[in-house]
N, C-alpha and C. Protein backbone atom coordinates (compact mmCIF):
# COMPACT_ATOMS: atom_id res chain seq x y z
N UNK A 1 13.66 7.03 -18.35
CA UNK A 1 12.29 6.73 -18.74
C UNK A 1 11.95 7.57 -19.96
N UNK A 2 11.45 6.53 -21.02
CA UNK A 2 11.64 7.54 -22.20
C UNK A 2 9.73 7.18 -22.53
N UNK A 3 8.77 7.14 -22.09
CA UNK A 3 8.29 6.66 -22.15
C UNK A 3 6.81 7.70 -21.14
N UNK A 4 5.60 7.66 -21.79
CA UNK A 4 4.85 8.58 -21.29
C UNK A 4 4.06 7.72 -19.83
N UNK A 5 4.19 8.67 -18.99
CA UNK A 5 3.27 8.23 -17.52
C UNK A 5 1.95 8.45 -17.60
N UNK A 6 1.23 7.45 -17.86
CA UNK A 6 -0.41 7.61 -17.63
C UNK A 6 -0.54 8.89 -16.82
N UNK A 7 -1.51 9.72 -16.82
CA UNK A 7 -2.72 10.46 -15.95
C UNK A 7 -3.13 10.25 -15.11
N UNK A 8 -3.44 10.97 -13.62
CA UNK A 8 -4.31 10.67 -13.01
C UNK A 8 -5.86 11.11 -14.04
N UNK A 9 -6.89 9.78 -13.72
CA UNK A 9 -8.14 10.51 -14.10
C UNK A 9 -8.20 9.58 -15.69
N UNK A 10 -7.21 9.26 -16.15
CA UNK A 10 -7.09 8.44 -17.20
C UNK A 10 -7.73 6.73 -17.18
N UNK A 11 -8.19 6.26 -18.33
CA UNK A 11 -8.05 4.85 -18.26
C UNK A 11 -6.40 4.22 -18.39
N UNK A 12 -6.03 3.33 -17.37
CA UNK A 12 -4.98 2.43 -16.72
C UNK A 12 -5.04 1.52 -18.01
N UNK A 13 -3.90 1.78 -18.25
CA UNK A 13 -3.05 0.54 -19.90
C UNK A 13 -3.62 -0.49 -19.92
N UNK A 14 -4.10 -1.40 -20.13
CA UNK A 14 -4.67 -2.90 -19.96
C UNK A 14 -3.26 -3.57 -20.78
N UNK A 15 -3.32 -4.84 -19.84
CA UNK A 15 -2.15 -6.11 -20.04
C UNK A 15 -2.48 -7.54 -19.42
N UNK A 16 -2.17 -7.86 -20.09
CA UNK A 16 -1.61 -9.46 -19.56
C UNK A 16 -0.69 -10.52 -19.80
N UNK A 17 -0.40 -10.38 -18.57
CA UNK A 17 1.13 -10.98 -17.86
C UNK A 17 0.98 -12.21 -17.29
N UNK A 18 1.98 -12.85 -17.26
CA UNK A 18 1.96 -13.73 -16.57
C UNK A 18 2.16 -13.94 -15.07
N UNK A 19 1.92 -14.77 -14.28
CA UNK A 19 1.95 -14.38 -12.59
C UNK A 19 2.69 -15.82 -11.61
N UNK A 20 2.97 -15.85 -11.09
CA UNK A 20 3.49 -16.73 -10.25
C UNK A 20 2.57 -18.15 -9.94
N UNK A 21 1.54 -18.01 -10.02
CA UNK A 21 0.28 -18.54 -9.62
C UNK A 21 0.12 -19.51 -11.18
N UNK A 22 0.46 -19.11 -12.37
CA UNK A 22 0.57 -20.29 -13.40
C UNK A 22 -0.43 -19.91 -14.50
N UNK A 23 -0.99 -18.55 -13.88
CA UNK A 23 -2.33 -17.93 -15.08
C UNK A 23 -1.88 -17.06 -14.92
N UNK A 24 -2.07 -16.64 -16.28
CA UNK A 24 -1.81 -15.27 -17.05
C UNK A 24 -3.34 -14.05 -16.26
N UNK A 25 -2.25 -13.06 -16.06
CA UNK A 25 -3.45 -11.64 -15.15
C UNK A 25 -3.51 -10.60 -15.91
N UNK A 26 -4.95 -10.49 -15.98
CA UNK A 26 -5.32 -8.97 -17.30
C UNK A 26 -5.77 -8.35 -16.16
N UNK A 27 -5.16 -7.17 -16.14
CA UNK A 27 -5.73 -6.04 -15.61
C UNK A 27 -7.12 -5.57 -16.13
N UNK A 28 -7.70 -5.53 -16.88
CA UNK A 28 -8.88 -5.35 -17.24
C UNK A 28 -10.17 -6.47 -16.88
N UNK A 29 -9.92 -7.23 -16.37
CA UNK A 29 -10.68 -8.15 -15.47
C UNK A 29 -11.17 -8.24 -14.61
N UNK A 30 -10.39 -6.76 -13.88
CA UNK A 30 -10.72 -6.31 -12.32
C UNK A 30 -11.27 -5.78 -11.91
N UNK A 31 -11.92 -5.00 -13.69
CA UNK A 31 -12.83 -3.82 -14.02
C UNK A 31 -14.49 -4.59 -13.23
N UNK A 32 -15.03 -3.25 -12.47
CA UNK A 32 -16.48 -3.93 -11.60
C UNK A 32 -16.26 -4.65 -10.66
N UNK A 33 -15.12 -5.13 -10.14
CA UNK A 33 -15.18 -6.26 -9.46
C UNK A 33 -14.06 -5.07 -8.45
N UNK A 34 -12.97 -5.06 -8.44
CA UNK A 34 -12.03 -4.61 -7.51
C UNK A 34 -11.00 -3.59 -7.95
N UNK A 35 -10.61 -2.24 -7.21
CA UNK A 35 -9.64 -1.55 -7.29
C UNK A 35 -8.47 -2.16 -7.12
N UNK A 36 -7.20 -1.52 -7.67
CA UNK A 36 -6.05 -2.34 -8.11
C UNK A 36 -5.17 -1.60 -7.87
N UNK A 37 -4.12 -2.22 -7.25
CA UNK A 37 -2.51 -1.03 -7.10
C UNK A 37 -1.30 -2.05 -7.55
N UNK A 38 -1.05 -1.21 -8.63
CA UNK A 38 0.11 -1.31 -9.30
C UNK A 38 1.22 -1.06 -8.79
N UNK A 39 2.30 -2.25 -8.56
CA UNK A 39 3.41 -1.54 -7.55
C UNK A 39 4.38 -2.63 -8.29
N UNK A 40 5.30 -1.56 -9.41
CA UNK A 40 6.30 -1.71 -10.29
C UNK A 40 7.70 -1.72 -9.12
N UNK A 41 7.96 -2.93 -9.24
CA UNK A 41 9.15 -3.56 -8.74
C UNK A 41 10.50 -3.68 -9.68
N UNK A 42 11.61 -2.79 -9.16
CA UNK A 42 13.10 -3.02 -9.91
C UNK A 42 13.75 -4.76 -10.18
N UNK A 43 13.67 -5.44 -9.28
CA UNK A 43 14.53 -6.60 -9.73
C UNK A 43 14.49 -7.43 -8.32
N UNK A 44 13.51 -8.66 -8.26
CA UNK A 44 13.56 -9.70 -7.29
C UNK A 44 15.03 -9.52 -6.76
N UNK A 45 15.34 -10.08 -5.50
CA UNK A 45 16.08 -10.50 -4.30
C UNK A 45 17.03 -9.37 -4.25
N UNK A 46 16.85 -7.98 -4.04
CA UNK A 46 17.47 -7.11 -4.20
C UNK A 46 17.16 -6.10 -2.59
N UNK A 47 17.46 -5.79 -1.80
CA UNK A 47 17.30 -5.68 -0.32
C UNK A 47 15.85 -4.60 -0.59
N UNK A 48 15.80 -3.75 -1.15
CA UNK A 48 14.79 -2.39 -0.66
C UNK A 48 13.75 -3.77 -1.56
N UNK A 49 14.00 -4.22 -2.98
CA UNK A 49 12.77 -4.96 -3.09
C UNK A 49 12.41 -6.19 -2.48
N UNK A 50 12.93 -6.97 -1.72
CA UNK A 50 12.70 -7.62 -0.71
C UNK A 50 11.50 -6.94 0.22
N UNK A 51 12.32 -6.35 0.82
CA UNK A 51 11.29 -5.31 2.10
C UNK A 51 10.29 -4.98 1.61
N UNK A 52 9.84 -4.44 0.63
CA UNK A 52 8.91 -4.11 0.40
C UNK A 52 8.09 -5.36 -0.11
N UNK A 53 8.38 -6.40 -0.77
CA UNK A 53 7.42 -7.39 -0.63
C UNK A 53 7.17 -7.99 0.12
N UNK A 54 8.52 -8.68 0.90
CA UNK A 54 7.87 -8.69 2.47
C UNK A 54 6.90 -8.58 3.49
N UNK A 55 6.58 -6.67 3.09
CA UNK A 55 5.86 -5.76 4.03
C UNK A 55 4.26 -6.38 2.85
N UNK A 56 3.93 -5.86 1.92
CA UNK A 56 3.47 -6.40 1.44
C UNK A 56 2.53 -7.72 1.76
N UNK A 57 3.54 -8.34 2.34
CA UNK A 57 2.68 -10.17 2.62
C UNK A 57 2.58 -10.13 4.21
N UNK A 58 3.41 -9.13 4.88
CA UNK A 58 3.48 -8.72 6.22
C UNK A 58 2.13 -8.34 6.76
N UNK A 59 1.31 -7.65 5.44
CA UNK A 59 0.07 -6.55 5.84
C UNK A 59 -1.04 -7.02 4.94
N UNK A 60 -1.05 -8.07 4.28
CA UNK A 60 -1.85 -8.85 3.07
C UNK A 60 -3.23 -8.33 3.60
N UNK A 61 -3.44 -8.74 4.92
CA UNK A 61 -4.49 -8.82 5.37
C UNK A 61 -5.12 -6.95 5.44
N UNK A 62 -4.11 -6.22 5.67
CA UNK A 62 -4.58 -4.53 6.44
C UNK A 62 -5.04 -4.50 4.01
N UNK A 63 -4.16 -5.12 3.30
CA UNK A 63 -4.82 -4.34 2.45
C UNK A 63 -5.75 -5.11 1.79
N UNK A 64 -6.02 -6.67 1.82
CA UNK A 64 -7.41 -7.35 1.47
C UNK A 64 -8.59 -6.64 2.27
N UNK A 65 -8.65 -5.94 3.46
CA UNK A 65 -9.72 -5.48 3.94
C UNK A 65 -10.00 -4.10 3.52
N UNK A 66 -8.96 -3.73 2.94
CA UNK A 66 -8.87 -1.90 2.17
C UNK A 66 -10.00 -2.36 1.15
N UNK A 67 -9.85 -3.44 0.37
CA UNK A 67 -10.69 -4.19 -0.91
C UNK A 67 -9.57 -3.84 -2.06
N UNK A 68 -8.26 -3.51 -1.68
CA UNK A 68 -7.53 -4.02 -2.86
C UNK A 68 -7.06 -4.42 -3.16
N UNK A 69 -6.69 -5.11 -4.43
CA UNK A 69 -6.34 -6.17 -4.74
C UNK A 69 -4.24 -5.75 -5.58
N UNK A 70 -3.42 -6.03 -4.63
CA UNK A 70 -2.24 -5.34 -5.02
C UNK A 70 -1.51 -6.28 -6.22
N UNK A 71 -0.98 -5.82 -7.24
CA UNK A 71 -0.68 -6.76 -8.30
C UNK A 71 1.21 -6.15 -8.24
N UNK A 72 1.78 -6.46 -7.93
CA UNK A 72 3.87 -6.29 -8.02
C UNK A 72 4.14 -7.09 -9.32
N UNK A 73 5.16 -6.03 -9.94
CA UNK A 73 5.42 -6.05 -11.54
C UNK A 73 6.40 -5.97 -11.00
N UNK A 74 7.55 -6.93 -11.85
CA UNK A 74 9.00 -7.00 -12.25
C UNK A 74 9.42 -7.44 -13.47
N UNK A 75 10.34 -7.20 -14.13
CA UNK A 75 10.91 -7.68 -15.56
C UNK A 75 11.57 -8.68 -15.10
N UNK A 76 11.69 -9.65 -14.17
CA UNK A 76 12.31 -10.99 -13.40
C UNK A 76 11.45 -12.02 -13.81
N UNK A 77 12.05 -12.99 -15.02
CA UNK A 77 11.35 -14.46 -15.45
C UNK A 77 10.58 -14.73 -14.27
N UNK A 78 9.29 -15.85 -14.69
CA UNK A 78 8.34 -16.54 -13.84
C UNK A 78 9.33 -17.46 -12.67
N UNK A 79 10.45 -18.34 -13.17
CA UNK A 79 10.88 -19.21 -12.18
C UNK A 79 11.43 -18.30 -11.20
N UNK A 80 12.17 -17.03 -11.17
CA UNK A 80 12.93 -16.47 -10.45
C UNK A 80 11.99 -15.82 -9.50
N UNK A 81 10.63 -15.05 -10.00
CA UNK A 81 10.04 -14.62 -8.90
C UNK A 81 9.06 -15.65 -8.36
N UNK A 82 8.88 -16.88 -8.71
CA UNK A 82 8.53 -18.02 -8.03
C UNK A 82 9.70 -18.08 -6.58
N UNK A 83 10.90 -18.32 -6.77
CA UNK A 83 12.07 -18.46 -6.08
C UNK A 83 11.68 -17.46 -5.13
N UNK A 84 12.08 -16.30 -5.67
CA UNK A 84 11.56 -15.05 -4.66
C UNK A 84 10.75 -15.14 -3.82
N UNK A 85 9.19 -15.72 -4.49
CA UNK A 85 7.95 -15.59 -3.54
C UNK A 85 8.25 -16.80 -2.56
N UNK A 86 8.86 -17.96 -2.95
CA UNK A 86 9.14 -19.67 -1.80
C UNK A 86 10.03 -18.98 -1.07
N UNK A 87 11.55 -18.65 -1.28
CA UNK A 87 11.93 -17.82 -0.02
C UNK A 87 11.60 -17.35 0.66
N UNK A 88 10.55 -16.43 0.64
CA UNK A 88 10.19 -15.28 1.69
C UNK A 88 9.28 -15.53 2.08
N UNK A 89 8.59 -16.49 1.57
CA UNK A 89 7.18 -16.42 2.11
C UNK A 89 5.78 -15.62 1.54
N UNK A 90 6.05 -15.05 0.75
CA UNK A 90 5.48 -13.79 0.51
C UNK A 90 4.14 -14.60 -0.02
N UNK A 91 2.93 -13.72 0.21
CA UNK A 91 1.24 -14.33 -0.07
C UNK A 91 0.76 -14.18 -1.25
N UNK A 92 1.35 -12.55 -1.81
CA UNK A 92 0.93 -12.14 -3.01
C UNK A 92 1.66 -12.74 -4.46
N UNK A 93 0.21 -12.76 -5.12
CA UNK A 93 1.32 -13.52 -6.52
C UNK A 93 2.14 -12.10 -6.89
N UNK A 94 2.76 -12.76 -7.80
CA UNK A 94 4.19 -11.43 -8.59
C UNK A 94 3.89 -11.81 -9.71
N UNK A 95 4.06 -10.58 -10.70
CA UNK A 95 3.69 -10.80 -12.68
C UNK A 95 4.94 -10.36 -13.20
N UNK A 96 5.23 -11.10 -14.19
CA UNK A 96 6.47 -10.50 -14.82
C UNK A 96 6.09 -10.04 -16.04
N UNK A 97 6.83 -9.17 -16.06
CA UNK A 97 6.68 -8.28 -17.23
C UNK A 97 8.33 -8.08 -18.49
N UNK A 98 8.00 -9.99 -18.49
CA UNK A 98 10.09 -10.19 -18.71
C UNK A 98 9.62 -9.61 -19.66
N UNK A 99 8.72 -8.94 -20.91
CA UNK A 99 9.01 -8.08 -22.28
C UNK A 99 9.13 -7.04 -21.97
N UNK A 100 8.85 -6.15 -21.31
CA UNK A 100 8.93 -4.96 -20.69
C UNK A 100 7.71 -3.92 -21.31
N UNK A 101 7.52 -4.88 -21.32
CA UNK A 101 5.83 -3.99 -21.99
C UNK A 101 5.05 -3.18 -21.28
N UNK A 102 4.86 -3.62 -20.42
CA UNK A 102 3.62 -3.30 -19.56
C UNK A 102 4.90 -1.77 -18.59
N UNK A 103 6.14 -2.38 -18.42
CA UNK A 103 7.08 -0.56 -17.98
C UNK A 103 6.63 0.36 -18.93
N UNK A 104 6.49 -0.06 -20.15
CA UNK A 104 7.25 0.78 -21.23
C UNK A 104 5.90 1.64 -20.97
N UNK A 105 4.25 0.86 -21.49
CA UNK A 105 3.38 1.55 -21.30
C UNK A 105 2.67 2.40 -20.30
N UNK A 106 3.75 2.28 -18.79
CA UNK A 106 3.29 2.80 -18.02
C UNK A 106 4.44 3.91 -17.34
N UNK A 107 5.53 3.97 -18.44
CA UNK A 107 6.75 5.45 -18.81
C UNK A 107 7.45 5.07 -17.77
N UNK A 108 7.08 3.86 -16.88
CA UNK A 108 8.28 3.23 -15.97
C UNK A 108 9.65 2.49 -16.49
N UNK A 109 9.89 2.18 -17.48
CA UNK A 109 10.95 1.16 -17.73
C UNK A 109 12.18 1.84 -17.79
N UNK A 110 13.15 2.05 -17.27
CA UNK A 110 14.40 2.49 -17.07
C UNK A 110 15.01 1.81 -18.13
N UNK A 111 15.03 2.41 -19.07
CA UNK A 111 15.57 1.38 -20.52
C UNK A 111 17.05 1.47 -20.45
N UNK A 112 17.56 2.58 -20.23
CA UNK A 112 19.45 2.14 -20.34
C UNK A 112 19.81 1.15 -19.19
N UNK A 113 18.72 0.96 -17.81
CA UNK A 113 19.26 0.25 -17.77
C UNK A 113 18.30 -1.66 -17.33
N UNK A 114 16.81 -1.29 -18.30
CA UNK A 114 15.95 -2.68 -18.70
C UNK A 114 15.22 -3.06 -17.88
N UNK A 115 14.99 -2.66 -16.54
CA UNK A 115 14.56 -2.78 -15.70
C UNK A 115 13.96 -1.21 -15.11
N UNK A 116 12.24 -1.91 -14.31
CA UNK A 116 11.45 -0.73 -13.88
C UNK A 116 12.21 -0.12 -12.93
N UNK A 117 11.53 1.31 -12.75
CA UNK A 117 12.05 2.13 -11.44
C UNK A 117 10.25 1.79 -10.43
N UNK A 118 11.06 1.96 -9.41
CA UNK A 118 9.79 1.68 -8.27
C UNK A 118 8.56 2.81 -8.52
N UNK A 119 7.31 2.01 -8.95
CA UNK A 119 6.28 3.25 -9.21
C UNK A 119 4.92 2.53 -8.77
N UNK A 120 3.69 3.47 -8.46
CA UNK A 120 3.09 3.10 -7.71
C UNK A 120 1.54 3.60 -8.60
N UNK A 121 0.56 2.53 -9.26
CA UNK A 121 -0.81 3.30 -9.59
C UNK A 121 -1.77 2.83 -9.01
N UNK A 122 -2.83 3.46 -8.37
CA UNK A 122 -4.34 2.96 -7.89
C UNK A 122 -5.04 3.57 -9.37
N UNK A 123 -5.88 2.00 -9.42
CA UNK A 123 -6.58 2.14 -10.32
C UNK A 123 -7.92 1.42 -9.99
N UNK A 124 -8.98 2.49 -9.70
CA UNK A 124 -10.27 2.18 -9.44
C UNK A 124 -11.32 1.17 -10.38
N UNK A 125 -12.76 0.92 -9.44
CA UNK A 125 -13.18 -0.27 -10.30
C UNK A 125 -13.14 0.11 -11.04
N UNK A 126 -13.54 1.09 -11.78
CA UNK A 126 -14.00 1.15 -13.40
C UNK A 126 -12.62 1.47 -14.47
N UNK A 127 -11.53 1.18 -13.32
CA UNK A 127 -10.14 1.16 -14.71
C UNK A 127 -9.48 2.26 -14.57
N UNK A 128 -10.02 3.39 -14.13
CA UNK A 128 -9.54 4.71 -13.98
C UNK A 128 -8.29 4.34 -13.31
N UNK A 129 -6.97 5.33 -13.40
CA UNK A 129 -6.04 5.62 -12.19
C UNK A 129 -6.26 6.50 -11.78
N UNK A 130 -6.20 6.55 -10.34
CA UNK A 130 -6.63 7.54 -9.55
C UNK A 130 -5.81 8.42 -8.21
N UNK A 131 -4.56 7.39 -8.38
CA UNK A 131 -3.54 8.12 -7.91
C UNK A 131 -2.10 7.31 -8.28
N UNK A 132 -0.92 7.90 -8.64
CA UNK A 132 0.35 7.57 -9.09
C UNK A 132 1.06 7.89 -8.32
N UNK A 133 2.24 7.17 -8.23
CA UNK A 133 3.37 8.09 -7.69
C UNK A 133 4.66 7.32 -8.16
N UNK A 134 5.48 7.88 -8.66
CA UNK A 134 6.99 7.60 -9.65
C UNK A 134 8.22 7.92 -8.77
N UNK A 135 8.73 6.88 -7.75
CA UNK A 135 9.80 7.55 -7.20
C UNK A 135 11.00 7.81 -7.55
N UNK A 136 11.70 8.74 -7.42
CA UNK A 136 12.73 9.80 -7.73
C UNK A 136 13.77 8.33 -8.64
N UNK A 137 14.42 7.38 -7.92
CA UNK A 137 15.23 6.33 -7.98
C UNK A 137 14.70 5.01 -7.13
N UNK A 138 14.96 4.07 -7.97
CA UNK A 138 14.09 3.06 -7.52
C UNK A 138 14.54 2.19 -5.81
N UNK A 139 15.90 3.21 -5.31
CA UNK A 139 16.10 2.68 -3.99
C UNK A 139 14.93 3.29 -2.81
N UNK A 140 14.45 3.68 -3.26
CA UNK A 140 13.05 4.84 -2.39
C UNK A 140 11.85 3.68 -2.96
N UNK A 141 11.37 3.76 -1.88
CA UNK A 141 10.10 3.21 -1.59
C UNK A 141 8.70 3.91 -1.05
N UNK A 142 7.77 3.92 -0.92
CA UNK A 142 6.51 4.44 -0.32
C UNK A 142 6.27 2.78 0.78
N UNK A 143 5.81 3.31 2.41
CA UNK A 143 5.32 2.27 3.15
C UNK A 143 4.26 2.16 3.09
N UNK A 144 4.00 0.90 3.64
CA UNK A 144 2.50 0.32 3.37
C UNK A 144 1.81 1.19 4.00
N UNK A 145 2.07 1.64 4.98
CA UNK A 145 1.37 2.57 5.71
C UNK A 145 0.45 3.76 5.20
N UNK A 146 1.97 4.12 4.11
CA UNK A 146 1.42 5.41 3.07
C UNK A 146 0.59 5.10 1.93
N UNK A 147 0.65 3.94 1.58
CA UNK A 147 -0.01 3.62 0.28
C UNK A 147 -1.88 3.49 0.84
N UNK A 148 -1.92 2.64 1.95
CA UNK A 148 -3.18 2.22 2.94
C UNK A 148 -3.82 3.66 2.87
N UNK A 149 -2.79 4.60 3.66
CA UNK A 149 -3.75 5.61 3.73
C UNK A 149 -4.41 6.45 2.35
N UNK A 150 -3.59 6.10 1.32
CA UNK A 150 -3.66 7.41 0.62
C UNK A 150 -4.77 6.10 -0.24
N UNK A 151 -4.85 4.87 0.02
CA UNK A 151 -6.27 4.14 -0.63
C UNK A 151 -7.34 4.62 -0.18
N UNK A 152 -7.52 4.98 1.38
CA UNK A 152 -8.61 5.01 2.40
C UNK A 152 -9.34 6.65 1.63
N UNK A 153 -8.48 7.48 1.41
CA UNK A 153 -8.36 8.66 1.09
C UNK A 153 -8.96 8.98 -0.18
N UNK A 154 -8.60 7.96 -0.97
CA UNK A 154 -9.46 7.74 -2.15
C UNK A 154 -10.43 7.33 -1.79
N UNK A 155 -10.86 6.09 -1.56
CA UNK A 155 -12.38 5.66 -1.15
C UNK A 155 -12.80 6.42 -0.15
N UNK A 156 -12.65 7.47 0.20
CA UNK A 156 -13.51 8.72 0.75
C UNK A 156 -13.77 9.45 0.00
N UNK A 157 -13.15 9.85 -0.95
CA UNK A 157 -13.31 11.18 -1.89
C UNK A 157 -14.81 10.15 -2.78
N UNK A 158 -14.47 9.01 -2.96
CA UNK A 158 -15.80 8.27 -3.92
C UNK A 158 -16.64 8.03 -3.09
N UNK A 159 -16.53 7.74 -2.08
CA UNK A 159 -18.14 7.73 -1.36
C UNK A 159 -18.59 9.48 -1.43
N UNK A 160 -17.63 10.15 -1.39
CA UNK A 160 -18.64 11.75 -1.62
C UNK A 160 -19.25 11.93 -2.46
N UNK A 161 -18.71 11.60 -3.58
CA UNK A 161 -19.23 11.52 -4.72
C UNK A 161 -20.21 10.94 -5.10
N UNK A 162 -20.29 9.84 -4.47
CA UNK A 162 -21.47 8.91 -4.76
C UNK A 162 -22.67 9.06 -4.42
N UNK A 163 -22.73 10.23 -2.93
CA UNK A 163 -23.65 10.83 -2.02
C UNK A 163 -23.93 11.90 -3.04
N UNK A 164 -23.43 12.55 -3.65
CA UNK A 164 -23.63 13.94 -4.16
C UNK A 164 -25.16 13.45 -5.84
């Protein structure tokens, strides 16, 4: 990764990608309306990224009621993660990021070898990221479990705030 990792506390890169669904998705759209987790995916039909999208469409529901709205990035053409999503079943659309743009700007893109490493941003309504996490090698994953909580965790720290 040759390439700088956003901030926590920073404004989140704005892009738009294309998505499985047949419309192009700007992250900056989501701004006022819904918090957003970024969850940079290595390469459709690949076992750890399987599972994790899987789990993903497994729990659609535990994280539509969190109120966020999860967006999965891969550098994998539109037809292939179409393929991906009809196989499995999976609920959530997938965006590709076949230019590698949206890795590059977010210091994820594993350029020697073109493809993201598994990385993870919450980015609140107003655009902010508000928590990251870059795992070591992209065979490591974070569970839904951990991501849920550490959302809940955030939207506690902002309701304090909001009281204060």
């Amino acid at each position: 990764m040759t390439s700088h990792i956003p901030e926590v506390g920073t404004l989140a890169p704005d892009f738009t990608i294309d998505s499985t669904s047949g419309t192009p998705v700007t992250l900056s759209a989501f701004r006022g309306n819904s918090p957003v987790l970024l969850a940079f995916f290595p390469l459709a039909f690949t076992s750890v990224c399987t599972a994790e999208l899987c789990s993903f469409s497994d729990d659609y529901d535990r994280f539509a009621e969190s109120g966020v709205q999860i967006l999965p990035i891969s550098v994998d053409s539109i037809p292939t993660l179409r393929e991906f999503k009809s196989k499995h079943g999976m609920k959530t659309e997938l965006l590709s990021d076949f230019r590698r743009d949206v890795g590059r700007s977010y210091g994820v893109l594993l350029e020697d070898k073109f493809f993201d490493t598994r990385a993870y941003f919450l980015i609140d309504k107003e655009g902010r990221i508000v928590w990251a996490h870059v795992e070591e090698h992209p065979g490591l994953r974070r569970s839904d479990d951990e991501l849920l909580s550490e959302i809940a965790r955030i939207g506690a720290e902002r309701a304090k705030e909001e009281v204060r």
